[in-house]
N, C-alpha and C. Protein backbone atom coordinates (compact mmCIF):
# COMPACT_ATOMS: atom_id res chain seq x y z
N UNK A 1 5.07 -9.46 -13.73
CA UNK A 1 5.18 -8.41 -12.73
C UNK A 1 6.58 -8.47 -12.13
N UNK A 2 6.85 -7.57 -12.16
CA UNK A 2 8.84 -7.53 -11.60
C UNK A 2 8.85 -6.77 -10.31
N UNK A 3 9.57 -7.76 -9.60
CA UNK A 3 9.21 -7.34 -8.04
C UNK A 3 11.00 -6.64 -7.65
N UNK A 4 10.92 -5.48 -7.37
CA UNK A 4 12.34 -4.64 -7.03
C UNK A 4 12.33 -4.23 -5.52
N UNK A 5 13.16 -4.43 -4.86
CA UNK A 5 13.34 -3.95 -3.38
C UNK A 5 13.37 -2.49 -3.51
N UNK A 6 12.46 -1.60 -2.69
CA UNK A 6 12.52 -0.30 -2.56
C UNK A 6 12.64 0.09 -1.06
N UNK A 7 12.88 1.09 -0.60
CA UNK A 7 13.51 1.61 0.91
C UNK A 7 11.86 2.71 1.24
N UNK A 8 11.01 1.42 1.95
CA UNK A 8 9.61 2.42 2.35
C UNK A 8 8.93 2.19 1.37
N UNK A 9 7.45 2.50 1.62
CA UNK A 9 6.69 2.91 0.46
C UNK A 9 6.49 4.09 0.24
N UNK A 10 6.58 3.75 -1.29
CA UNK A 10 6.41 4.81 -2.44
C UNK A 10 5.03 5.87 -2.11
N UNK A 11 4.25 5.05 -1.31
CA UNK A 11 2.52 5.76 -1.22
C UNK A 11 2.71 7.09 -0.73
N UNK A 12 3.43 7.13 0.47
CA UNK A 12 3.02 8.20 1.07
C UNK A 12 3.59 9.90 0.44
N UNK A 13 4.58 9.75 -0.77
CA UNK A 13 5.24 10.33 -1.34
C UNK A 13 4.53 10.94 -2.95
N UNK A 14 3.37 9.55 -3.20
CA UNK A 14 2.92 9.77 -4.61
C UNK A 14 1.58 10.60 -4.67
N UNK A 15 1.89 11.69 -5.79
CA UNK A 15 0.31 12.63 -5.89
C UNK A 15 -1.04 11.82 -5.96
N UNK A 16 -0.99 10.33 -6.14
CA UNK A 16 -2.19 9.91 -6.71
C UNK A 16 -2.98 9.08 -5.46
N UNK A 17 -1.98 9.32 -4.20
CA UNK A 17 -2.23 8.04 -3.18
C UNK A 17 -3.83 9.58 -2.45
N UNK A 18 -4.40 8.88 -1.68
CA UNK A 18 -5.57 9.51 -0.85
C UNK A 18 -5.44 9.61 0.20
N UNK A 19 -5.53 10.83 1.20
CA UNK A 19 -4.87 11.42 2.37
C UNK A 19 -5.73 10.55 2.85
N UNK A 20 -4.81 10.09 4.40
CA UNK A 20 -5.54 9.42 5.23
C UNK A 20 -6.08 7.62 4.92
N UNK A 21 -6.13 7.46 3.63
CA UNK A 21 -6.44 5.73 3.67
C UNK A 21 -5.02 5.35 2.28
N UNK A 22 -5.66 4.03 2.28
CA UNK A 22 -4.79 3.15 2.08
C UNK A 22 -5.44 2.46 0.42
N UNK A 23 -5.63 3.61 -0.05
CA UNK A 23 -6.22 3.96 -1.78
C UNK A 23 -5.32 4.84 -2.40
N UNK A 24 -6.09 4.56 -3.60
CA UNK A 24 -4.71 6.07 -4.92
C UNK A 24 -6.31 5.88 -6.21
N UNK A 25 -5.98 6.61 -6.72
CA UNK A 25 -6.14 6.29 -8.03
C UNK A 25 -5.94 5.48 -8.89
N UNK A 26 -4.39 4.40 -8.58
CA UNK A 26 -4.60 3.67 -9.24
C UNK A 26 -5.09 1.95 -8.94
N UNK A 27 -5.37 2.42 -7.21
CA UNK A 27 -6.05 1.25 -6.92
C UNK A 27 -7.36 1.87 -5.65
N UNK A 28 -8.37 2.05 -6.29
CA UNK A 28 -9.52 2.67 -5.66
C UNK A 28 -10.11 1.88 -4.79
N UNK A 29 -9.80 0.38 -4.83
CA UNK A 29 -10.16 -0.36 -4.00
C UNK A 29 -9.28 -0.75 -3.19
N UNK A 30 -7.83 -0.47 -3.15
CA UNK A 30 -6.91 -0.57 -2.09
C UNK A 30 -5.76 -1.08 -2.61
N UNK A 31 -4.53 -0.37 -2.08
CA UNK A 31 -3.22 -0.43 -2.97
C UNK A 31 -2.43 -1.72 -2.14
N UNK A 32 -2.52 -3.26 -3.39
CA UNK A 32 -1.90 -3.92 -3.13
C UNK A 32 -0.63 -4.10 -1.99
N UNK A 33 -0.72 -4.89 -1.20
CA UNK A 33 0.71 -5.03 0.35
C UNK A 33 1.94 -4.99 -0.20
N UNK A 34 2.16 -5.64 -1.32
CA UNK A 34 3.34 -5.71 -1.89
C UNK A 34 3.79 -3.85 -1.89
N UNK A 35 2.79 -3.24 -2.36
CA UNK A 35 3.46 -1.74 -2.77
C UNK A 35 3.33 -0.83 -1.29
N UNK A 36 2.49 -0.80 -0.91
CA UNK A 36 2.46 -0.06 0.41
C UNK A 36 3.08 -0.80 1.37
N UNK A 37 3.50 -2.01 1.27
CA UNK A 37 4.98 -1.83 2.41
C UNK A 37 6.01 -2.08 1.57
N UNK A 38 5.93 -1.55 0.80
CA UNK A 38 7.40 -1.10 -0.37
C UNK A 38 8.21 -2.28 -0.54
N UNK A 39 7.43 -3.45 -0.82
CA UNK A 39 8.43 -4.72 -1.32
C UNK A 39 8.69 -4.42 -3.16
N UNK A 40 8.01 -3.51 -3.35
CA UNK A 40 7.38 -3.22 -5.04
C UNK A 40 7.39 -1.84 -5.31
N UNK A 41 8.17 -1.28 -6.41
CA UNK A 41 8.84 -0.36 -6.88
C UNK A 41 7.90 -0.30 -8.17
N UNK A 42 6.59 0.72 -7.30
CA UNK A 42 5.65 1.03 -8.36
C UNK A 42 5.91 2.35 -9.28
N UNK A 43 7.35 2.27 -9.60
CA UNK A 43 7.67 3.24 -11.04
C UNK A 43 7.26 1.77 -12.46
N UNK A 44 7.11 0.43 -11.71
CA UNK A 44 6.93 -0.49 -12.35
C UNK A 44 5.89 -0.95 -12.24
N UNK A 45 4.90 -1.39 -13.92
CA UNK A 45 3.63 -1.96 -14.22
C UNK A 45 3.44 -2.94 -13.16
N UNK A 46 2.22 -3.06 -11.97
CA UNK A 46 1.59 -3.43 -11.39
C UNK A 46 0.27 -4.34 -11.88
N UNK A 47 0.17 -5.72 -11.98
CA UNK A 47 -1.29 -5.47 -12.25
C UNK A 47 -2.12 -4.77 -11.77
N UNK A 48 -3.21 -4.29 -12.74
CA UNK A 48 -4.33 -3.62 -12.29
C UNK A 48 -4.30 -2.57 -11.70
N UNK A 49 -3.36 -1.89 -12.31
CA UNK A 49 -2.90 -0.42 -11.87
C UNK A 49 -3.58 0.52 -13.57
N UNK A 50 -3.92 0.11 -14.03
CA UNK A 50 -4.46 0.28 -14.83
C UNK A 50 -3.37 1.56 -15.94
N UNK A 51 -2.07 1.36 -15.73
CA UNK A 51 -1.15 1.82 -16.44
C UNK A 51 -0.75 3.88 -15.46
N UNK A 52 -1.41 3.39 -14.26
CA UNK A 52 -0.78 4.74 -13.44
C UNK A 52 0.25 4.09 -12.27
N UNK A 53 1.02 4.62 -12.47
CA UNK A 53 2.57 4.68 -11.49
C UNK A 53 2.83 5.95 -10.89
N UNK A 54 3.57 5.19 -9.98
CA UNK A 54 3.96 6.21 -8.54
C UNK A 54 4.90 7.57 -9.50
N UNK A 55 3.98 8.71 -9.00
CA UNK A 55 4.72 10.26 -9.15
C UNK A 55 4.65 10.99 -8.06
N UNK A 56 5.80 11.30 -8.06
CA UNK A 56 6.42 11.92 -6.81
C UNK A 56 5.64 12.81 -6.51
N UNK A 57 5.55 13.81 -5.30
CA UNK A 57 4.68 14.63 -4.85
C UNK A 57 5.33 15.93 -5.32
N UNK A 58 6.28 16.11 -5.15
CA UNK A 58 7.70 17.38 -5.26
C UNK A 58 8.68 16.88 -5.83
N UNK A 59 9.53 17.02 -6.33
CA UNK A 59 11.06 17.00 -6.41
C UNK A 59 11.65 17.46 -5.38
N UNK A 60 12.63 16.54 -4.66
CA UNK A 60 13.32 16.68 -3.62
C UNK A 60 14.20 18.13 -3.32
N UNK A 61 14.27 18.90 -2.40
CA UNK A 61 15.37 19.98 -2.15
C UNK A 61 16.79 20.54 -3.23
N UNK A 62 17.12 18.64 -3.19
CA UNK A 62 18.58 18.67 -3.62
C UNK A 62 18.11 18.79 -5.39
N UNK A 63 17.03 18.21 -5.75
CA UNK A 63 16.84 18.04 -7.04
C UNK A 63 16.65 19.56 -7.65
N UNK A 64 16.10 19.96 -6.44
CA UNK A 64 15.51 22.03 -7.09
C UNK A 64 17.08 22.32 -6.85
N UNK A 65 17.86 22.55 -5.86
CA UNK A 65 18.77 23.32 -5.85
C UNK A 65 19.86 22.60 -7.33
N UNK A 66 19.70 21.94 -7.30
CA UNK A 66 20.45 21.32 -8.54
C UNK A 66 20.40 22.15 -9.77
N UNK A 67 18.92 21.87 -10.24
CA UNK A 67 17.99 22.33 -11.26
C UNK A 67 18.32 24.10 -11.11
N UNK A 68 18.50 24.71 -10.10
CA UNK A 68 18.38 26.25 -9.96
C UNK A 68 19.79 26.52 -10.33
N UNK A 69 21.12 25.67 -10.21
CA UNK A 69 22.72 26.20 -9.81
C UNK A 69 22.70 25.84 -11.67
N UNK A 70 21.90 24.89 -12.07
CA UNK A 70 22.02 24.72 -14.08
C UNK A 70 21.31 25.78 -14.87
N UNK A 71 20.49 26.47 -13.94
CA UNK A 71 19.65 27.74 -14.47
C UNK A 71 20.35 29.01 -14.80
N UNK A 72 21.65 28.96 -13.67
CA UNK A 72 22.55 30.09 -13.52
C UNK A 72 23.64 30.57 -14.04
């Protein structure tokens, strides 16, 4: 398990986490401390994550306006 310093947790940002508690999908019984106080940079295999990682909710502002000025 490879432990990476991240800025916050990833939870509150990822489609898979559950409004209001401290679950996701990929931990139904409760998302390990290491990741929800963001010592752990769950774009990386977790045990018992059962091979689901943190996906973003949106793409950031800057990422669309980016994506829109390469469209043009």
């Amino acid at each position: 398990m490879e432990r990476t310093q991240v800025t916050g947790s990833q939870c509150a940002r990822c489609i898979f986490k559950m409004a209001g508690r401290e679950v996701c999908v990929a931990f139904p019984r409760g998302i390990p401390a290491d990741i929800i106080t963001g010592r752990f940079d769950h774009m990386q295999p977790h045990d018992g994550d059962g091979g689901i990682r943190f996906v973003p909710l949106r793409r950031s502002i800057a990422d669309r306006q980016s994506a829109f000025s390469e469209d043009r």
